[in-house]
C-alpha atoms as a PDB file:
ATOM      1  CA  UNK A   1       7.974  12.968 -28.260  1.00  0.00           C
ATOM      2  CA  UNK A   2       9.170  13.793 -24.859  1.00  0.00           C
ATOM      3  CA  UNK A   3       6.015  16.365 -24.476  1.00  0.00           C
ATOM      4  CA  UNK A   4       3.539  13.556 -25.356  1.00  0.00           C
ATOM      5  CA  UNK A   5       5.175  11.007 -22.799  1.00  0.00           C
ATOM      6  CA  UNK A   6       5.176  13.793 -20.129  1.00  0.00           C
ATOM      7  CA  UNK A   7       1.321  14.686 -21.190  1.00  0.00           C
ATOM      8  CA  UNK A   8       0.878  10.621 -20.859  1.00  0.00           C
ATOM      9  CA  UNK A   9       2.265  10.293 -17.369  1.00  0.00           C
ATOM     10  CA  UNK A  10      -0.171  13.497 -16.334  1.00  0.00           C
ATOM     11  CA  UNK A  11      -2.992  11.844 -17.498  1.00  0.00           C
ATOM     12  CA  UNK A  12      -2.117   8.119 -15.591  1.00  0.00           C
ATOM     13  CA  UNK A  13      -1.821  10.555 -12.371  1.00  0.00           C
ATOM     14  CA  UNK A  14      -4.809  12.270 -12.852  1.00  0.00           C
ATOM     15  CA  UNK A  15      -6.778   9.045 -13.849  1.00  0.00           C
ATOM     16  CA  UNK A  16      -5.396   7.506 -10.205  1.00  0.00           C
ATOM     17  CA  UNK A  17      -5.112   9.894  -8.182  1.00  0.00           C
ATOM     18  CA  UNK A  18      -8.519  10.514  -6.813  1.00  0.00           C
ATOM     19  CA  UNK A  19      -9.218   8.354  -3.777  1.00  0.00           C
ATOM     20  CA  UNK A  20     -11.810   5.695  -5.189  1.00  0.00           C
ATOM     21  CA  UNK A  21     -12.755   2.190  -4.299  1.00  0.00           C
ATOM     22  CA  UNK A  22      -9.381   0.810  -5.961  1.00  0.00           C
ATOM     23  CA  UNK A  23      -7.520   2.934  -3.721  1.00  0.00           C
ATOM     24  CA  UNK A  24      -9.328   2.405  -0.500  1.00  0.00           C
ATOM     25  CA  UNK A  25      -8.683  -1.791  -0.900  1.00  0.00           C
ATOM     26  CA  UNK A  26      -5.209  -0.675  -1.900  1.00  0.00           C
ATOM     27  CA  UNK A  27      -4.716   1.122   1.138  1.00  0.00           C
ATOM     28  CA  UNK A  28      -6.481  -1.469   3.073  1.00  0.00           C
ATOM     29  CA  UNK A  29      -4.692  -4.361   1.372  1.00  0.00           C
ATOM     30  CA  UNK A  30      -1.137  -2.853   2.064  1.00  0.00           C
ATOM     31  CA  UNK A  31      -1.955  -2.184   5.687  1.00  0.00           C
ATOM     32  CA  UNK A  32      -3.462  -5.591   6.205  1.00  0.00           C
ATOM     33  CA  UNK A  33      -1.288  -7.683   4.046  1.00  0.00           C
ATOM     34  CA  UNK A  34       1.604  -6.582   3.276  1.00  0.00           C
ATOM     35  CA  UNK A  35       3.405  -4.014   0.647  1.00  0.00           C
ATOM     36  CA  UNK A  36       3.631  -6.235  -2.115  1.00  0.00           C
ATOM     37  CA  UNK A  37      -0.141  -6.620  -1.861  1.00  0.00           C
ATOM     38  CA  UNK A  38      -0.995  -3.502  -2.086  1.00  0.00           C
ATOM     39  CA  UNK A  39       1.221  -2.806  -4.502  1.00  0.00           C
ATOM     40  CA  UNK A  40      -0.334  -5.887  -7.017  1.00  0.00           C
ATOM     41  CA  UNK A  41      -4.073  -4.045  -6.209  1.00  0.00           C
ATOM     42  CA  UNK A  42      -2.621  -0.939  -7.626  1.00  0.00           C
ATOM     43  CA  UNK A  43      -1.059  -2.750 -10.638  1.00  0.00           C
ATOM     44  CA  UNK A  44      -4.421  -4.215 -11.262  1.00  0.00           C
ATOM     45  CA  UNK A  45      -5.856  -0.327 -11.657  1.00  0.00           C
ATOM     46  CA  UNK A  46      -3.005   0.587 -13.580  1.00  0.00           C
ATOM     47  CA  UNK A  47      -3.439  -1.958 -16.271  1.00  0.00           C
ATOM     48  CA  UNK A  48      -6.603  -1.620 -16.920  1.00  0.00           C
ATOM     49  CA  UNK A  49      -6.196   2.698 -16.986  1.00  0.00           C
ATOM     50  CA  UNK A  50      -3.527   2.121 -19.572  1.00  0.00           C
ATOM     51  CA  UNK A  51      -6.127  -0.342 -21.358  1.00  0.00           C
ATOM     52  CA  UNK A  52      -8.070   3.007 -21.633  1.00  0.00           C
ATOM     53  CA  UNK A  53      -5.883   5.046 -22.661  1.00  0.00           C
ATOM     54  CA  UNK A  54      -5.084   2.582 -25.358  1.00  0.00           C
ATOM     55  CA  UNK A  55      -8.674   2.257 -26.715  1.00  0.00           C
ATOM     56  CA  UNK A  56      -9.469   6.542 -26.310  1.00  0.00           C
ATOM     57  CA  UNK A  57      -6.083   7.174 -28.206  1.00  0.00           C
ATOM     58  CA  UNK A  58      -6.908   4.408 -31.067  1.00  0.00           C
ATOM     59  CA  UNK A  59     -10.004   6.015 -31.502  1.00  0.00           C
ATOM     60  CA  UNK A  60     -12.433   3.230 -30.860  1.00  0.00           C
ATOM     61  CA  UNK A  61     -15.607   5.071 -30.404  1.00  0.00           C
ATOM     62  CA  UNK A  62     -17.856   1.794 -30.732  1.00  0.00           C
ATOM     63  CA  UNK A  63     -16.517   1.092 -26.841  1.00  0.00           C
ATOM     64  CA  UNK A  64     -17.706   4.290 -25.679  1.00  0.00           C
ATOM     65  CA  UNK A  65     -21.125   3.985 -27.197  1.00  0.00           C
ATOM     66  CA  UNK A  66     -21.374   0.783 -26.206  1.00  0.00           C
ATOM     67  CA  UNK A  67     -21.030   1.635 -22.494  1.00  0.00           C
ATOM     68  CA  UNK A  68     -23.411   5.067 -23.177  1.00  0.00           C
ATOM     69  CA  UNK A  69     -25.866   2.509 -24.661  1.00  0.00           C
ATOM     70  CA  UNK A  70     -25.672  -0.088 -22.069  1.00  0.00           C
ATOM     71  CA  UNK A  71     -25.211   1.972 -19.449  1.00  0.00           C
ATOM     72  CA  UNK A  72     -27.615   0.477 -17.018  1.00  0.00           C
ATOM     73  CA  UNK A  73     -26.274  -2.842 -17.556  1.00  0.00           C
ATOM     74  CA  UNK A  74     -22.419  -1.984 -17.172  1.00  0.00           C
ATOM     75  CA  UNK A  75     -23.385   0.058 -14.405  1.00  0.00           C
ATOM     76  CA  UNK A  76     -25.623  -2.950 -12.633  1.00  0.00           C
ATOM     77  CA  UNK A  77     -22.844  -5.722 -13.462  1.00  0.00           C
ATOM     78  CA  UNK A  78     -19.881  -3.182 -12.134  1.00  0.00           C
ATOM     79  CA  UNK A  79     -22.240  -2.325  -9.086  1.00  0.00           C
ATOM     80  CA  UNK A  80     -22.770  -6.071  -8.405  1.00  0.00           C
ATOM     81  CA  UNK A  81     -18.979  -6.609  -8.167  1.00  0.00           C
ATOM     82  CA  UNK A  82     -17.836  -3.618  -6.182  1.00  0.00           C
ATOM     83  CA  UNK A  83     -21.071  -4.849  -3.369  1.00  0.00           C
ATOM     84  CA  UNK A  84     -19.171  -8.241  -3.388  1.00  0.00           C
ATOM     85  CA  UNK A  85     -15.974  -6.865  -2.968  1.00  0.00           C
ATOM     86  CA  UNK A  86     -17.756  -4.487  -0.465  1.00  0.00           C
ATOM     87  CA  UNK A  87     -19.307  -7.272   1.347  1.00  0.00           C
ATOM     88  CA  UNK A  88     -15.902  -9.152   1.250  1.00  0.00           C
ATOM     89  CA  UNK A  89     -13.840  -6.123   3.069  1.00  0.00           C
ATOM     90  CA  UNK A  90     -16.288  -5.539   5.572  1.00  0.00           C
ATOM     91  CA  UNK A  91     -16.382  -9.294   7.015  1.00  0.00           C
ATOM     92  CA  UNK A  92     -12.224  -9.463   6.595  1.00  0.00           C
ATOM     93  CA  UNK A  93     -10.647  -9.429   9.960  1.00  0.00           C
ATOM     94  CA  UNK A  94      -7.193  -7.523   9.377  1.00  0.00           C
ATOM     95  CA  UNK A  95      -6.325  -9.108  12.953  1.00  0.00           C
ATOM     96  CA  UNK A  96      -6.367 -12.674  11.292  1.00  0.00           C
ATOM     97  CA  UNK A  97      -4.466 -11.349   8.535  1.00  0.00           C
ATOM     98  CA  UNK A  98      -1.898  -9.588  10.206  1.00  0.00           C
ATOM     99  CA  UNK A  99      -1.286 -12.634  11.695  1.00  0.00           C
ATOM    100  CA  UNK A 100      -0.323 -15.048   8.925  1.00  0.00           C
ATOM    101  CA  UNK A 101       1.844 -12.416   7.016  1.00  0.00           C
ATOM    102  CA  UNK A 102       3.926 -12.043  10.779  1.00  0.00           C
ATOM    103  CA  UNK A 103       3.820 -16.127  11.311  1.00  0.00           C
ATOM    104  CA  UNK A 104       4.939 -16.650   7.694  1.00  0.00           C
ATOM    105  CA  UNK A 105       2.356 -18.538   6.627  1.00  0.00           C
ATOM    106  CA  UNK A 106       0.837 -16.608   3.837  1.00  0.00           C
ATOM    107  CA  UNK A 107       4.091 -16.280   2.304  1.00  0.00           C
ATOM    108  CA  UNK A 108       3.581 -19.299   0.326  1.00  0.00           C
ATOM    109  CA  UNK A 109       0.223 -19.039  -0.254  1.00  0.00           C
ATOM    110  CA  UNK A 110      -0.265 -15.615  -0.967  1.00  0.00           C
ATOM    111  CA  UNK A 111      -2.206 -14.672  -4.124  1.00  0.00           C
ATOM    112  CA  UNK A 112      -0.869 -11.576  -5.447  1.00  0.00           C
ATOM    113  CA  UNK A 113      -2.265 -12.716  -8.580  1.00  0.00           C
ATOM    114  CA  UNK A 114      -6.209 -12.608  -7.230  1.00  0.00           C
ATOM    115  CA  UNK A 115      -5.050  -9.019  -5.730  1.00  0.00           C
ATOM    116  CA  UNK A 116      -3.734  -8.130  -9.259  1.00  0.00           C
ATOM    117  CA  UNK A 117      -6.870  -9.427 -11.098  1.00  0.00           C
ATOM    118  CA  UNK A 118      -9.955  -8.294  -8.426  1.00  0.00           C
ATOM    119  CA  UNK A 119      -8.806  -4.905  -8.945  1.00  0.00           C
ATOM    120  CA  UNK A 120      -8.541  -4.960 -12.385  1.00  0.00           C
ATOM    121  CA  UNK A 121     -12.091  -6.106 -12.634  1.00  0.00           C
ATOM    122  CA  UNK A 122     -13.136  -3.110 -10.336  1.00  0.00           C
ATOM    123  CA  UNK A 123     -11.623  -0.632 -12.273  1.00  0.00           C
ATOM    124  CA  UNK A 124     -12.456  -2.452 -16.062  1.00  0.00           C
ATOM    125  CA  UNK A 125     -16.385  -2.927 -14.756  1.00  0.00           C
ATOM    126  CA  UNK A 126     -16.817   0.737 -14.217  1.00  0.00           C
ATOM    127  CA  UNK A 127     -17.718   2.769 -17.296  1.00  0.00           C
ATOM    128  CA  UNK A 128     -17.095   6.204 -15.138  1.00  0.00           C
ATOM    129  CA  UNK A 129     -13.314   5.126 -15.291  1.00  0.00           C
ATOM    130  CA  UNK A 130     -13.085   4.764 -19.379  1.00  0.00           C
ATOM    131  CA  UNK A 131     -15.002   7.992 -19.519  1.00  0.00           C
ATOM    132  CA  UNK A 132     -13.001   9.891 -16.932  1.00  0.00           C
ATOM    133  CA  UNK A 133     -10.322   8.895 -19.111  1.00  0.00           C
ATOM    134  CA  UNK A 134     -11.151  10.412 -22.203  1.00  0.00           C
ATOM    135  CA  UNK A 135     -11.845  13.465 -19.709  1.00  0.00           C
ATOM    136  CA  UNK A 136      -8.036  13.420 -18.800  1.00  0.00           C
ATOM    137  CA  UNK A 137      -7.210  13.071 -22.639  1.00  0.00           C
ATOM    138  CA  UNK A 138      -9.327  15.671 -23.703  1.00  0.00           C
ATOM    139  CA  UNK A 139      -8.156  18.459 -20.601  1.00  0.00           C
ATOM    140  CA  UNK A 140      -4.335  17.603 -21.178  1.00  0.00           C
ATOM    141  CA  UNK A 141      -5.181  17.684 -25.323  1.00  0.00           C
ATOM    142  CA  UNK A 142      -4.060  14.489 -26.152  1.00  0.00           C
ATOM    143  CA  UNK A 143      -4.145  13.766 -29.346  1.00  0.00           C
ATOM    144  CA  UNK A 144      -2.525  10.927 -31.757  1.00  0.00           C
ATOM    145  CA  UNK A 145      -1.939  10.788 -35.224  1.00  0.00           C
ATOM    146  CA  UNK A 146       0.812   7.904 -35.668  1.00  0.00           C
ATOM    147  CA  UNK A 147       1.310   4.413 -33.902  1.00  0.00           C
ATOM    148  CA  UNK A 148       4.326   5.781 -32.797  1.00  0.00           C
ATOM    149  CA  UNK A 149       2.829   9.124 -31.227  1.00  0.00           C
ATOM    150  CA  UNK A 150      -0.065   6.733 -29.351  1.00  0.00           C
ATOM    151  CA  UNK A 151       2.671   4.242 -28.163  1.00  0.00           C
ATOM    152  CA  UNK A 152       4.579   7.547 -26.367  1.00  0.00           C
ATOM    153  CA  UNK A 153       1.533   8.671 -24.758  1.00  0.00           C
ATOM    154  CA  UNK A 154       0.260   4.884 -23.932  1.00  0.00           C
ATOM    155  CA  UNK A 155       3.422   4.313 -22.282  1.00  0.00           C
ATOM    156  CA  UNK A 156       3.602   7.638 -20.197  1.00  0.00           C
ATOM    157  CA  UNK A 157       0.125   6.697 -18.677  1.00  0.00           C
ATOM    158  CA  UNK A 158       1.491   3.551 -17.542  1.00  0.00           C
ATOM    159  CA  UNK A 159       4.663   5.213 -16.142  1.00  0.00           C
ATOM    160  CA  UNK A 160       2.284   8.058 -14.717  1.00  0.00           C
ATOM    161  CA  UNK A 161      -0.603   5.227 -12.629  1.00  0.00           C
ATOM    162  CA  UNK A 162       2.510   2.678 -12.074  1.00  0.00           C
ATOM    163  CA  UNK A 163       3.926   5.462 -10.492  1.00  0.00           C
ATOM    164  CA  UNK A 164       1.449   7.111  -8.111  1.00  0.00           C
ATOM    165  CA  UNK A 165       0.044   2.952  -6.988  1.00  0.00           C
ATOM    166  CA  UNK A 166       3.703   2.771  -6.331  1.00  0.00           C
ATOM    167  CA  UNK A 167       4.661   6.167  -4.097  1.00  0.00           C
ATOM    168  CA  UNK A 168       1.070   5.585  -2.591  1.00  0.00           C
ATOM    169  CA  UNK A 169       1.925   1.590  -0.712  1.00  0.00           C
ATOM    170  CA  UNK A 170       5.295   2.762  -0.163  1.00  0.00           C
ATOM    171  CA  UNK A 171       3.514   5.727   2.113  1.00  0.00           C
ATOM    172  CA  UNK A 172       1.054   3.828   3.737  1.00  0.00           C
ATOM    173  CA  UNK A 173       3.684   0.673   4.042  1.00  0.00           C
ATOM    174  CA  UNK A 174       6.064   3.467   6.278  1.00  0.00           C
ATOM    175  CA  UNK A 175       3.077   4.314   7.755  1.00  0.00           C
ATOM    176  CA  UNK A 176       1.788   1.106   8.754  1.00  0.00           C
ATOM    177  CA  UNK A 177       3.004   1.355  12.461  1.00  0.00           C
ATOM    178  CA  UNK A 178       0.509   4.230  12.996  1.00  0.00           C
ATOM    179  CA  UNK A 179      -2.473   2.315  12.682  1.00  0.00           C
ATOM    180  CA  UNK A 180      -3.439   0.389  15.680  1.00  0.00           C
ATOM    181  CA  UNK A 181      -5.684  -2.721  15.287  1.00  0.00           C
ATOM    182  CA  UNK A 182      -8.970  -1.325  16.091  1.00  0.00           C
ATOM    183  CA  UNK A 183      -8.036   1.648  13.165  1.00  0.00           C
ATOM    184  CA  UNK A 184      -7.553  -1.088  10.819  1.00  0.00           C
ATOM    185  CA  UNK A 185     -11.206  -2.942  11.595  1.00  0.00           C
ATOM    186  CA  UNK A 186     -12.781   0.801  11.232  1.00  0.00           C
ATOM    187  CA  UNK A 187     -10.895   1.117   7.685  1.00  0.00           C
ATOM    188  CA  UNK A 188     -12.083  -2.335   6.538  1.00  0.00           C
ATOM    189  CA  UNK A 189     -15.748  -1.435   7.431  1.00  0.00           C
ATOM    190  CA  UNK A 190     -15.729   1.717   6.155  1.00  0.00           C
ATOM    191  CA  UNK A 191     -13.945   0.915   3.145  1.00  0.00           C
ATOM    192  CA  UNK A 192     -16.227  -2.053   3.156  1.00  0.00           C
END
């Protein structure tokens, strides 16, 4: 049991890992506003990787046909949202923002929610991510036969992207007083 959790947590690192749009507005979003921020965008990705996991361990091979068979259409819907998103970052002034996490005033107001879910949308609207997935599976020979077994494994990926979302804000939040404001414009148009 201890082998399958370990072969879990690989996977979750593997599956978040790679530097990808999630992790660009998580970078961007911990720099901009704030740790926690960051940290909820990472949470988001995390989720919906363990969601995955969950549906390539249970076997549900309708899902993945589904998205080879509609392929065009998940990829057009997911490609819609990550240009909004795109379009979003780009016009976002980390100057203005910046500013109300030092005055205090997005304390109150801030949505760590909308960070939470906009990220899980990103990662849930992009068939490569389900697929890369079963990738990981496959390469680390995942395999389930009980409940039990799948729980083990289901649970090490969420200890394994949980993990790496959290070690990567707590880098870039220590890290924060490197960027200068112009660096942080740059990294919210290119990320944009």
């Amino acid at each position: 049991m201890g082998a399958d959790f370990i072969s879990g947590i690989i996977v979750g690192l593997g599956a978040s890992i790679p530097l990808g749009p999630v992790a660009v507005l998580c970078i961007q979003r911990t720099l901009s506003k704030g740790h926690t921020s960051g940290l909820m965008t990472g949470f988001g990705a995390a989720t919906c990787d363990t969601f995955f996991a969950a549906i390539s361990l249970l076997g549900i091979s309708f899902i993945e046909d589904f998205i080879k068979n509609q392929q065009y259409e998940v990829m057009f819907i997911g490609g819609i949202i990550v240009a909004v998103f795109g379009i979003f970052v780009f016009r976002t002034n980390p100057v203005k923002q910046i500013k109300k996490v030092r005055a205090g005033y997005d304390r109150r107001k801030k949505r760590y929610w909308a960070d939470y879910f906009s990220a899980n949308l990103m990662t849930v609207t992009n068939p490569g991510a389900f697929l890369f997935m079963l990738g990981m599976m496959t390469f680390v020979g995942v395999e389930s036969s009980s409940p039990e077994l799948s729980s083990v494994i289901i649970l090490g990926v969420l200890f394994g992207t949980s993990s790496w979302w959290l070690f990567l804000t707590a880098i870039i939040n220590k890290c924060r007083n490197w960027f200068r404001l112009r660096q942080l414009l740059i990294l919210n148009r290119i990320s944009g």
